[in-house]
Protein backbone atom coordinates (compact mmCIF):
# COMPACT_ATOMS: atom_id res chain seq x y z
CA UNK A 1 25.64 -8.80 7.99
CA UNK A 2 24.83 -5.71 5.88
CA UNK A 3 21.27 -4.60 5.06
CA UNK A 4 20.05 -5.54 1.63
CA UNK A 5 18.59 -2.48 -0.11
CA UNK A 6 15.62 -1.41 -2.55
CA UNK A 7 15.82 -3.18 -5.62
CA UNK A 8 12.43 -2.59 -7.05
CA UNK A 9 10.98 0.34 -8.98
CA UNK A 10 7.90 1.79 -7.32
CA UNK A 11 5.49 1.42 -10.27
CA UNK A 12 2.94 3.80 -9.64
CA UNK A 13 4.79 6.56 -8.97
CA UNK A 14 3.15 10.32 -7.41
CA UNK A 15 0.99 11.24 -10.63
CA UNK A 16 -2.38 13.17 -9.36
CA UNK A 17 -4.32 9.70 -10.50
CA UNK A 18 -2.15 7.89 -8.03
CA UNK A 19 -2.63 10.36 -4.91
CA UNK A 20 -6.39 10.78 -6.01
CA UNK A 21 -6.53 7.28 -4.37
CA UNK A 22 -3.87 7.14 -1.87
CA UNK A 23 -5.24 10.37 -0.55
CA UNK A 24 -8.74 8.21 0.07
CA UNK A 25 -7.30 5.80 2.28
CA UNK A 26 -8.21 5.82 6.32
CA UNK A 27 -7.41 3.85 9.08
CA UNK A 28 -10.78 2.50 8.88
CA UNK A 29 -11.16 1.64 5.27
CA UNK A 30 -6.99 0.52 5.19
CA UNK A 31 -5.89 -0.62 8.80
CA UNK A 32 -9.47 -1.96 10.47
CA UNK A 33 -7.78 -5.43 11.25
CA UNK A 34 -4.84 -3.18 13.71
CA UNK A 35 -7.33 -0.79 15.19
CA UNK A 36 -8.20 -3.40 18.35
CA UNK A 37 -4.26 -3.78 19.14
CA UNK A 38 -3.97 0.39 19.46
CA UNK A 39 -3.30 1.82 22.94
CA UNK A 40 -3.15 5.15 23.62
CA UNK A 41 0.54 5.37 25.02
CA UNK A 42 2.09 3.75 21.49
CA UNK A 43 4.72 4.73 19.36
CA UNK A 44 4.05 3.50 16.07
CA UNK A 45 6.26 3.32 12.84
CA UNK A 46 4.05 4.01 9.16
CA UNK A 47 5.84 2.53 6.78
CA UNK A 48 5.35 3.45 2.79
CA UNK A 49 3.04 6.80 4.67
CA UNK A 50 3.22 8.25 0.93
CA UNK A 51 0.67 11.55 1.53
CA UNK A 52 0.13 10.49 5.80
CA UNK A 53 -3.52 10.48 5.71
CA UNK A 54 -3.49 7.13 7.51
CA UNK A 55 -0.78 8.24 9.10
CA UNK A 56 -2.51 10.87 10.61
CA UNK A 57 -5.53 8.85 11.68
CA UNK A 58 -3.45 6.56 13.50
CA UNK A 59 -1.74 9.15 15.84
CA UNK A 60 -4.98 10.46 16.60
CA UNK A 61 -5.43 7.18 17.55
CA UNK A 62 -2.65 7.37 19.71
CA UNK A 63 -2.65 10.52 21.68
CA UNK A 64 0.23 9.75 24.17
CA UNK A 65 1.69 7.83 21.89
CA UNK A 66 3.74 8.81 18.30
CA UNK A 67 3.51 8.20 15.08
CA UNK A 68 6.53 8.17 12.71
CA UNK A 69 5.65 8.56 9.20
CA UNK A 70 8.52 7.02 6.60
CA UNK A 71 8.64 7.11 2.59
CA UNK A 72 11.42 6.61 0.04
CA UNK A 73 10.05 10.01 -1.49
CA UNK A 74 11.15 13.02 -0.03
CA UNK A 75 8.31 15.01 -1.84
CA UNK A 76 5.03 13.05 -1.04
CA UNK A 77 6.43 13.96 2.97
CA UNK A 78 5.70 17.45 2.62
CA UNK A 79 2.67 16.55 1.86
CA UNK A 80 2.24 13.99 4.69
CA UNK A 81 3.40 16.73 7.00
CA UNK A 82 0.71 19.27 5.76
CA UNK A 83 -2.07 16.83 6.26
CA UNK A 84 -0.56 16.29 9.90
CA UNK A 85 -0.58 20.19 10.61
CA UNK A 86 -4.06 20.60 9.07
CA UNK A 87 -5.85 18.42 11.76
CA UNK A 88 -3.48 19.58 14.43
CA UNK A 89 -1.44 16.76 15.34
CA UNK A 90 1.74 17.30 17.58
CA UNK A 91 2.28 13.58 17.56
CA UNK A 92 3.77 12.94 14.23
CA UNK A 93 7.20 12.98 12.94
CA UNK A 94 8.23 12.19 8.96
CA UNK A 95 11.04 11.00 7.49
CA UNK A 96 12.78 8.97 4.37
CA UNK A 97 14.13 6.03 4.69
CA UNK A 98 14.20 2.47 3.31
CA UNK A 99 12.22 -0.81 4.59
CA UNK A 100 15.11 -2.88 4.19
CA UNK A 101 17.71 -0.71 6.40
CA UNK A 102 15.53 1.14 8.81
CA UNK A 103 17.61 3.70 10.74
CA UNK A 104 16.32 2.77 14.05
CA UNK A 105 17.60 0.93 17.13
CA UNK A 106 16.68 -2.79 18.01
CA UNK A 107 12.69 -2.75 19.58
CA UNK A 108 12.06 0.99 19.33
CA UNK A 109 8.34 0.88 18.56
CA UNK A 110 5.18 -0.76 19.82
CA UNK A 111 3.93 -1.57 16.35
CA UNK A 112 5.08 -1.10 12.55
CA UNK A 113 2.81 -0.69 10.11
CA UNK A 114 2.90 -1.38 6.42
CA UNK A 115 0.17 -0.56 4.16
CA UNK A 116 0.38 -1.45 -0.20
CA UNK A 117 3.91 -1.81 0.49
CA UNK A 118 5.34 -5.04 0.23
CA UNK A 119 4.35 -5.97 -3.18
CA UNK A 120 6.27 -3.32 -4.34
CA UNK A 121 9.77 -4.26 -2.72
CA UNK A 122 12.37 -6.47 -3.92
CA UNK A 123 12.77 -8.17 -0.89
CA UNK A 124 9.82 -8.65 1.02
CA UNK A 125 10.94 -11.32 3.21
CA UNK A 126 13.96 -8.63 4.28
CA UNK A 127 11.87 -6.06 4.81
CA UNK A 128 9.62 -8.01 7.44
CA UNK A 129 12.58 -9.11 9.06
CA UNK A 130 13.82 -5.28 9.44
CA UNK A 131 10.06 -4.66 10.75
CA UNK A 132 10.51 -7.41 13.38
CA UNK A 133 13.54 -5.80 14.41
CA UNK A 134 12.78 -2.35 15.17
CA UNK A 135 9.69 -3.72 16.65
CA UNK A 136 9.55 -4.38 20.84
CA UNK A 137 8.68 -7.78 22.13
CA UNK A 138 5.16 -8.26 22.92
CA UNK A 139 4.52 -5.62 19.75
CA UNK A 140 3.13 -5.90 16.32
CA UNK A 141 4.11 -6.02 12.83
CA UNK A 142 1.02 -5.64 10.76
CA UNK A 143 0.96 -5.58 7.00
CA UNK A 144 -1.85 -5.18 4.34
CA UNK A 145 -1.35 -5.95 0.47
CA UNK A 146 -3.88 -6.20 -1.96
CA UNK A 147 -3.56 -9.05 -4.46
CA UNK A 148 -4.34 -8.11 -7.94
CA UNK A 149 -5.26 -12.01 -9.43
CA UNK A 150 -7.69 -12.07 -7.14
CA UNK A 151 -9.54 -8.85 -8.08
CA UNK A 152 -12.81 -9.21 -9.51
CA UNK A 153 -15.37 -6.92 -11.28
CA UNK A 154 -18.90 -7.04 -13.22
CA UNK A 155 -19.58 -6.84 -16.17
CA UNK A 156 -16.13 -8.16 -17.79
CA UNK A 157 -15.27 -6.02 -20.61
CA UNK A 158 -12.04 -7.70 -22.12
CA UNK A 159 -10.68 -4.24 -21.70
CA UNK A 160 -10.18 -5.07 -18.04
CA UNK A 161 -8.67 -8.52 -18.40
CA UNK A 162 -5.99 -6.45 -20.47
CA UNK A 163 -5.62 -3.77 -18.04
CA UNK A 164 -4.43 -6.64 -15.14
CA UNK A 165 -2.33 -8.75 -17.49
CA UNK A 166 -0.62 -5.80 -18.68
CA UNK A 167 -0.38 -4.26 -14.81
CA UNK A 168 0.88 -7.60 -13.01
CA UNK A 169 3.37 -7.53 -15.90
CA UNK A 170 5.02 -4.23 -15.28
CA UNK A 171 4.37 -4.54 -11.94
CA UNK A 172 7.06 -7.79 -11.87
CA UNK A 173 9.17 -6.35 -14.30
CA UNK A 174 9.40 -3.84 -12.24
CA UNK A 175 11.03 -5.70 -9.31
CA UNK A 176 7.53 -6.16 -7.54
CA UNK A 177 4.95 -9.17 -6.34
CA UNK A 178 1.21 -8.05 -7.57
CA UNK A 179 -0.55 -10.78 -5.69
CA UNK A 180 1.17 -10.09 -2.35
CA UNK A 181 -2.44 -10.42 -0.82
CA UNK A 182 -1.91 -14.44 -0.31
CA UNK A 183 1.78 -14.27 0.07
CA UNK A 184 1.99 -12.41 2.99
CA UNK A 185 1.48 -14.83 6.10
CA UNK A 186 4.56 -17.23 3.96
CA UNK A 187 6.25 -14.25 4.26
CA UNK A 188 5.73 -13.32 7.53
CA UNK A 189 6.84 -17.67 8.47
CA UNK A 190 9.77 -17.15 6.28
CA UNK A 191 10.90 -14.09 8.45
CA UNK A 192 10.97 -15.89 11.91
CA UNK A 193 7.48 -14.42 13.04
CA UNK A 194 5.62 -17.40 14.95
CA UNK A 195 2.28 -15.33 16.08
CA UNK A 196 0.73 -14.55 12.86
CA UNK A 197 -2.48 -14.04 12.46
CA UNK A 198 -4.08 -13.77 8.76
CA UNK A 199 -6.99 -11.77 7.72
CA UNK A 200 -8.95 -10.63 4.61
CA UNK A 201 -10.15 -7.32 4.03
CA UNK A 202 -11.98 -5.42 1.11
CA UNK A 203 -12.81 -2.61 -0.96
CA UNK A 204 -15.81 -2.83 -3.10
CA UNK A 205 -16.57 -0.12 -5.54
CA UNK A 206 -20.62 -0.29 -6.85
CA UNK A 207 -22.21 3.27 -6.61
CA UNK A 208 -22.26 5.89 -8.93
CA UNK A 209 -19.90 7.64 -7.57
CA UNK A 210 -17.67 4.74 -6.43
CA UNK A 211 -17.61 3.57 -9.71
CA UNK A 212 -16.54 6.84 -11.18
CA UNK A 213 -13.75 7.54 -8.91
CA UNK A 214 -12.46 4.29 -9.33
CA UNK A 215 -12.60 3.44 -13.42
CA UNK A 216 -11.46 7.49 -13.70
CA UNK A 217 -8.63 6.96 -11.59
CA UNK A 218 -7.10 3.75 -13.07
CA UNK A 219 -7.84 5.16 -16.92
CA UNK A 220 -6.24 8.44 -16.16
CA UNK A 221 -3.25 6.05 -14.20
CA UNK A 222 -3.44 3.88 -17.42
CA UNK A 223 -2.10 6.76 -19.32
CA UNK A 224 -0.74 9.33 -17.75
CA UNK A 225 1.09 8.01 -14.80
CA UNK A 226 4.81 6.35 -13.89
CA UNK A 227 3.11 3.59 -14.35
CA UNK A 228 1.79 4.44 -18.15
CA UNK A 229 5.48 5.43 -19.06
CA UNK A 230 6.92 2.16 -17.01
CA UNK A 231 4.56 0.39 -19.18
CA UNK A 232 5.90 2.00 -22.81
CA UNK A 233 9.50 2.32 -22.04
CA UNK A 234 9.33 -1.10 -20.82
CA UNK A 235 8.10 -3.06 -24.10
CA UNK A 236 4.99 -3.88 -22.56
CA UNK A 237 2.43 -1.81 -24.32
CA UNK A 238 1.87 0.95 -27.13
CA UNK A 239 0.40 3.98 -26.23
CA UNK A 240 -2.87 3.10 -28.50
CA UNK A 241 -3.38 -0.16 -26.03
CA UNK A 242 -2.76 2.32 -23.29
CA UNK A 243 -5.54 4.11 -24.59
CA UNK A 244 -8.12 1.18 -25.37
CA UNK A 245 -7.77 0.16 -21.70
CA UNK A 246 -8.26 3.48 -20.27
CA UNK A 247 -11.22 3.23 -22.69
CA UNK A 248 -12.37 0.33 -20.89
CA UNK A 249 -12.10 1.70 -17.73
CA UNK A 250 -14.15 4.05 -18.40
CA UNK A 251 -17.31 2.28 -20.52
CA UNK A 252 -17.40 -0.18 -16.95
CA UNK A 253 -17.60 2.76 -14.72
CA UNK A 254 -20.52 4.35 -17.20
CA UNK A 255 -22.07 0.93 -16.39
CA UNK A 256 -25.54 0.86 -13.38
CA UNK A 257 -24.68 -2.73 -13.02
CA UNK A 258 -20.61 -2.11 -11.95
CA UNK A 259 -19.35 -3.96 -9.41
CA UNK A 260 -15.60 -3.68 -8.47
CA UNK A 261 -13.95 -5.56 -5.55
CA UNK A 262 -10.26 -5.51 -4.07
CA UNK A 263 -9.28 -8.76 -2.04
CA UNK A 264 -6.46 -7.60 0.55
CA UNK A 265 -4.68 -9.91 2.21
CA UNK A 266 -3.93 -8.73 6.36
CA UNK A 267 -1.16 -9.82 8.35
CA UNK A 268 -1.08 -8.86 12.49
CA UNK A 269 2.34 -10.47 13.35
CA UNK A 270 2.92 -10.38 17.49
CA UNK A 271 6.76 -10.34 18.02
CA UNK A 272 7.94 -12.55 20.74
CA UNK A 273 8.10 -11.16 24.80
């Protein structure tokens, strides 16, 4: 049976505001719920890596071990491969590919890992289902998605609510699942796995300087991005709404009392021995 392939549209895109906060991510803050199953000797597969800074922390992770770093962009893997050579890793290789053809044989690594991925492919059933088979018996498939309905922030400026109709919107249009978060253990059933075990996991944005990163990030995303232009071309919004959400953005991060909180939804899937 042939492979399906990428149907969806990556919505985001590589804008500055998008690898201001992919460039932020750690194994600690984005993989916490793997870290236990790690031994040293592993070869792991990263899938979605975009700029490999998790990438990098996890074959530091594994120091007899390798990690493979793979992204549909060929771009954002220089990038990867810079941040692999700056702390000195001789562990790491990086290449393209796509999560629902992987070009590797049958149970060729000891876990694959999958990080804001899935709710952008068209297939995400598929995709696990490719993970499981690359993956060795007795290894893991382990997934994290964040799930945008179940966001939640203080205070509410209407602004906001705006800002996540309009995003799950393109988001779907765009070939993609927003709330992947609470989808992903059905998904994970659906693809044969039988060892699943489902976690939660959070980011919560409240300081001064959390709250500035964050609301400047997603108003500069709001209109300057893939996403912003995804959004226009797409019949979805005008520029000028483009611009009173980014506005919004903006007047909650200015705000002492912000609060900001990102439900994930975690997936450690065990493939059978």
């Amino acid at each position: 049976m042939p492979h399906a392939r990428e149907t969806a549209v990556y919505t985001h895109g590589h804008h500055e505001s998008v690898l201001r906060s992919h460039t932020w991510r750690t194994a600690e803050n984005s993989a916490a719920y793997l870290l236990g199953a790690l031994k040293p000797h592993m070869r792991i597969l990263d899938i979605g890596c975009g700029p490999g800074t998790v990438t990098a922390d996890l074959a530091a992770l594994v120091p007899g071990g390798h990690v493979t770093g793979l992204d549909r962009e060929p771009g954002i893997l220089e990038r990867a491969r810079a941040v692999a050579g700056e702390r000195g890793l001789t562990n790491t290789d990086f290449v393209t590919g796509d999560v629902h053809a992987l070009d590797f044989p049958d149970d060729t690594f000891c876990v694959v890992h999958a990080h804001q991925v899935l709710q952008h492919v068209g297939d995400p059933v598929a995709a696990l289902r490719e993970m499981r088979r690359v993956t060795r018996p007795g290894g893991y498939v382990a997934v994290r998605d964040a799930d945008y309905a179940a966001m939640t922030w203080y205070p509410e400026p209407a602004g906001l609510d705006d800002w996540l109709d309009l995003y799950r919107r393109v988001a779907r249009a765009n070939g993609g699942e927003p709330d992947a978060g609470r989808r992903l253990k059905a998904w994970a059933l659906e693809a044969g796995f039988t060892d699943v075990t489902a976690t939660t996991g959070t980011w919560t944005y409240s300081t001064a300087e959390e709250r500035a990163w964050w609301s400047g990030l997603w108003a500069d995303r709001t209109v300057a991005s893939a996403y912003a232009e995804r959004a226009v071309a797409g019949g979805h919004a005008r520029r000028a709404e483009l611009g009173a959400v980014a506005a919004a953005w903006r007047e909650w991060g200015a705000r002492e009392d912000g609060w900001f909180a990102v439900l994930h939804g975690e997936i450690l899937c065990r493939k059978d021995a």
